[in-house]
Each structure stands twice: as structure tokens, then as C-alpha cells.
N, C-alpha and C. Protein backbone atom coordinates (compact mmCIF):
# COMPACT_ATOMS: atom_id res chain seq x y z
N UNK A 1 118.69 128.29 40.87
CA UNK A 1 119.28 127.77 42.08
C UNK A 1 119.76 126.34 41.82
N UNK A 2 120.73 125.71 42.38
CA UNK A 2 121.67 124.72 41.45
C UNK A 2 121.06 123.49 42.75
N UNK A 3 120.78 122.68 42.43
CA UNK A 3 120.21 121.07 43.44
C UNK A 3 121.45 120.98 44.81
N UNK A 4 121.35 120.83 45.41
CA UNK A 4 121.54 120.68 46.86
C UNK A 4 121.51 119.33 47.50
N UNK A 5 122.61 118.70 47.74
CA UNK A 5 122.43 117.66 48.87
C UNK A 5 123.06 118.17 50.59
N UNK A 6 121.86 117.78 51.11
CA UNK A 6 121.43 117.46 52.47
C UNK A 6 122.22 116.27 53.08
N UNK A 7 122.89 116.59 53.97
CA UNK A 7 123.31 115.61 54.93
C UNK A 7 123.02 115.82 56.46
N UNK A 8 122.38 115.22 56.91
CA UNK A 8 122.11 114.70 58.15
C UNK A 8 122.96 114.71 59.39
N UNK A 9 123.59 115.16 60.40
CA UNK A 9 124.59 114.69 61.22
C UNK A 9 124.23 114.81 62.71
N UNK A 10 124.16 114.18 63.59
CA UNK A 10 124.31 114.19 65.00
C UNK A 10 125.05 113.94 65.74
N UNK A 11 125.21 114.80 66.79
CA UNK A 11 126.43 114.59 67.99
C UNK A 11 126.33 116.05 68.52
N UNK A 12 127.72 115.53 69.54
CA UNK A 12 127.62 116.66 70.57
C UNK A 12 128.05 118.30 70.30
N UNK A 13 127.60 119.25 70.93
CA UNK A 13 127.96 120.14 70.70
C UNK A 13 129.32 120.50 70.81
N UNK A 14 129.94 121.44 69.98
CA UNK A 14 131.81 121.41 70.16
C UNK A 14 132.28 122.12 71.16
N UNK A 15 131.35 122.72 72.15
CA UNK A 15 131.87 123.11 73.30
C UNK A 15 131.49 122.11 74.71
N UNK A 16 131.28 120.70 74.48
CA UNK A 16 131.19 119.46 75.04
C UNK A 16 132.02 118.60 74.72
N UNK A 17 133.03 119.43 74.15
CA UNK A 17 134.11 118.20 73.42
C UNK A 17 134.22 117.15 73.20
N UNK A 18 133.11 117.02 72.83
CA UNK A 18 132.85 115.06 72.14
C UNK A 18 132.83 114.53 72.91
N UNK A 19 132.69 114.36 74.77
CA UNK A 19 132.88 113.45 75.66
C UNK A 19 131.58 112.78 75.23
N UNK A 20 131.45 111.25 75.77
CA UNK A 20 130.78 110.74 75.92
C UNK A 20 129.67 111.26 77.24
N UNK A 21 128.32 110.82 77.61
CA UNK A 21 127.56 110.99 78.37
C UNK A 21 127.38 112.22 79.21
N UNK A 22 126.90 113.38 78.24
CA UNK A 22 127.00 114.74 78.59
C UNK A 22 125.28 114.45 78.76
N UNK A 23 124.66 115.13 79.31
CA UNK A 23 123.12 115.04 79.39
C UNK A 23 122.43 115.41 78.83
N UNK A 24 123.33 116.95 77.89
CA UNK A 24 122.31 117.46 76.35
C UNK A 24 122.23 116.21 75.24
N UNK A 25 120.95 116.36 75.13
CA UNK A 25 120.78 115.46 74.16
C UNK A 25 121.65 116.15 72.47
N UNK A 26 122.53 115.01 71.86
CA UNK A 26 122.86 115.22 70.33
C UNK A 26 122.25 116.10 69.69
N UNK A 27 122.88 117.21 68.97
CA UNK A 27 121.92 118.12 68.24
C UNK A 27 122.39 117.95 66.75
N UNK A 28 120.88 118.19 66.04
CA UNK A 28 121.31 117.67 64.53
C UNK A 28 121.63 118.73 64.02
N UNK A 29 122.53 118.67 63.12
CA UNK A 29 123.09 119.16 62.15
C UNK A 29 123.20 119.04 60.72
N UNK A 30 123.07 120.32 59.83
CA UNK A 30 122.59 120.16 58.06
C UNK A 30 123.68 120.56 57.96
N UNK A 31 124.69 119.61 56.70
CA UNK A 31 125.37 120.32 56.29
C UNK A 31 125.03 119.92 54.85
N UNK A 32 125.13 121.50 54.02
CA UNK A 32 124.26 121.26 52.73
C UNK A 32 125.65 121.60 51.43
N UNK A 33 125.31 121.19 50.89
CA UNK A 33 126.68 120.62 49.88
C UNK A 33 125.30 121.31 47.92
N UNK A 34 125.85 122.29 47.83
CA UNK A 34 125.05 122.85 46.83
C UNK A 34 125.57 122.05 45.57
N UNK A 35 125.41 121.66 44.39
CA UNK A 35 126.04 120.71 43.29
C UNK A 35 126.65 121.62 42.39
N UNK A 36 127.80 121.46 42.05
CA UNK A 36 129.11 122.19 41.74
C UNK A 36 129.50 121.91 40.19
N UNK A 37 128.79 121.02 39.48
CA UNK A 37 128.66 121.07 38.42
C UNK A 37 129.66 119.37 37.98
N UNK A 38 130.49 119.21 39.06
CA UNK A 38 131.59 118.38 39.13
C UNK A 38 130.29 116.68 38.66
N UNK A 39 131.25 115.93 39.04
CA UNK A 39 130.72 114.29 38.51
C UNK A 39 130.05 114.38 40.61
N UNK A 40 128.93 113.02 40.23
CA UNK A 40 128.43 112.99 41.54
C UNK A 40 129.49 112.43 42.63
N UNK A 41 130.10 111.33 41.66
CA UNK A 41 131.23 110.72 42.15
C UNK A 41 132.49 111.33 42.72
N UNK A 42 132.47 112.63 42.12
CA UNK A 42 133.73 113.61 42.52
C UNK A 42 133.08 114.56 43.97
N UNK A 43 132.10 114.97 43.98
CA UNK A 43 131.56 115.63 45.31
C UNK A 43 131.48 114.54 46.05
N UNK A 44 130.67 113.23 45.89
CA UNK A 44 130.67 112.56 47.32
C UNK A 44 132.32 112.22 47.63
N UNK A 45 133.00 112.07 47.20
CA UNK A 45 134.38 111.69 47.55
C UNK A 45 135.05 112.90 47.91
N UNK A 46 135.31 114.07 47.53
CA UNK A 46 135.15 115.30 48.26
C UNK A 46 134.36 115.33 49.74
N UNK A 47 133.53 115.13 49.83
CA UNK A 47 132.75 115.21 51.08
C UNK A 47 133.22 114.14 51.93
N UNK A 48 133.38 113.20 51.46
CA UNK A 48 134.15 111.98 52.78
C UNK A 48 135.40 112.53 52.83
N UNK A 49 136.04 113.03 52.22
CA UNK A 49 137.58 113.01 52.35
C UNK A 49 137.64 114.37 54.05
N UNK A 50 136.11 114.99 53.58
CA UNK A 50 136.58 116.49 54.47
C UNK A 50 135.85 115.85 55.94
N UNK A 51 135.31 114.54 55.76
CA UNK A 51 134.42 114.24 57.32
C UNK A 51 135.31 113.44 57.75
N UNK A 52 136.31 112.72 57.18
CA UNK A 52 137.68 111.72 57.70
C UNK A 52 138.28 112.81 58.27
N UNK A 53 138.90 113.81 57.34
CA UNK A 53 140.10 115.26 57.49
C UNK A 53 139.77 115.94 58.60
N UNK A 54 138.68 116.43 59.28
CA UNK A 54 138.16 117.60 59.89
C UNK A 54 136.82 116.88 60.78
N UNK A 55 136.85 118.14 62.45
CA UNK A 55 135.09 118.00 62.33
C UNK A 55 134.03 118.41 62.10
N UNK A 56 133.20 118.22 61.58
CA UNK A 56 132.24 118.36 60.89
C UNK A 56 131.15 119.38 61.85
N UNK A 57 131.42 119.74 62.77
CA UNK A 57 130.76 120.43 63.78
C UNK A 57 131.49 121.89 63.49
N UNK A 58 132.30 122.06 63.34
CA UNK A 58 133.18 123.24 62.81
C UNK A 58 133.18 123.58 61.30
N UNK A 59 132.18 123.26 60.54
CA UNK A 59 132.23 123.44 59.32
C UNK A 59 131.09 125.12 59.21
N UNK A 60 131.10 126.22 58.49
CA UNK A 60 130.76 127.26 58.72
C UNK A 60 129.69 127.47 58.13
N UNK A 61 129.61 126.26 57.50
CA UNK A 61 128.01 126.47 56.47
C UNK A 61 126.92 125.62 57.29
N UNK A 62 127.77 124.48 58.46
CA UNK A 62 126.71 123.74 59.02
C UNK A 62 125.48 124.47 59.94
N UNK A 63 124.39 124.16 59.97
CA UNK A 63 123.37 124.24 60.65
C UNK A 63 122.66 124.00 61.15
N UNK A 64 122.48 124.20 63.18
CA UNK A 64 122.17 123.36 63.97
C UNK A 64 121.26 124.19 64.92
């Protein structure tokens, strides 16, 4: 099984459309990034490029 980074994320659910001051509390979210063999430097820059690009609440591997 190949090492795994864990990332952390909170916020609103995507059927609360990101408004501010909804009353559900933020739910956390894993999104897990398995290691691809690439440089570390090449996945974390991969991974920012897709949390600038996209939201991260819509990602299909995340888990909340």
C-alpha cells in the first residue's frame, strides 16, 4: 500500500452554497492524496493548483 497524505478541510456543506452563517456547524473533510511515485514537490503543487482550480467539496474521493 503506497504512503498517503491526509489533508484536513472544513466548511460548508455544497448544498449550503458556501453562504456565510448557515447554523450547521462546518463539516470536516479528508481528502487523501495516495503518493504517486512523482517528486513531493510535484504532488504538493498538483494539489494547490486543483484547491485554487476547483471546490474541494466536490472532489469524489473526499470524505465527510
Amino acid at each position: 500500500m503506497p504512503d498517503t497524505t491526509v489533508v484536513g478541510l472544513h466548511g460548508p456543506p455544497p448544498s449550503a452554497g458556501g453562504t456565510a452563517g448557515t447554523e450547521q456547524p462546518a463539516p470536516p473533510y479528508l481528502w487523501c492524496l495516495p503518493d504517486d511515485g512523482t517528486p513531493p514537490e510535484e504532488q504538493a503543487a498538483r494539489a494547490l493548483r486543483r484547491l485554487a482550480d476547483s471546490d474541494p467539496r466536490g472532489y469524489p474521493e473526499l470524505r465527510g
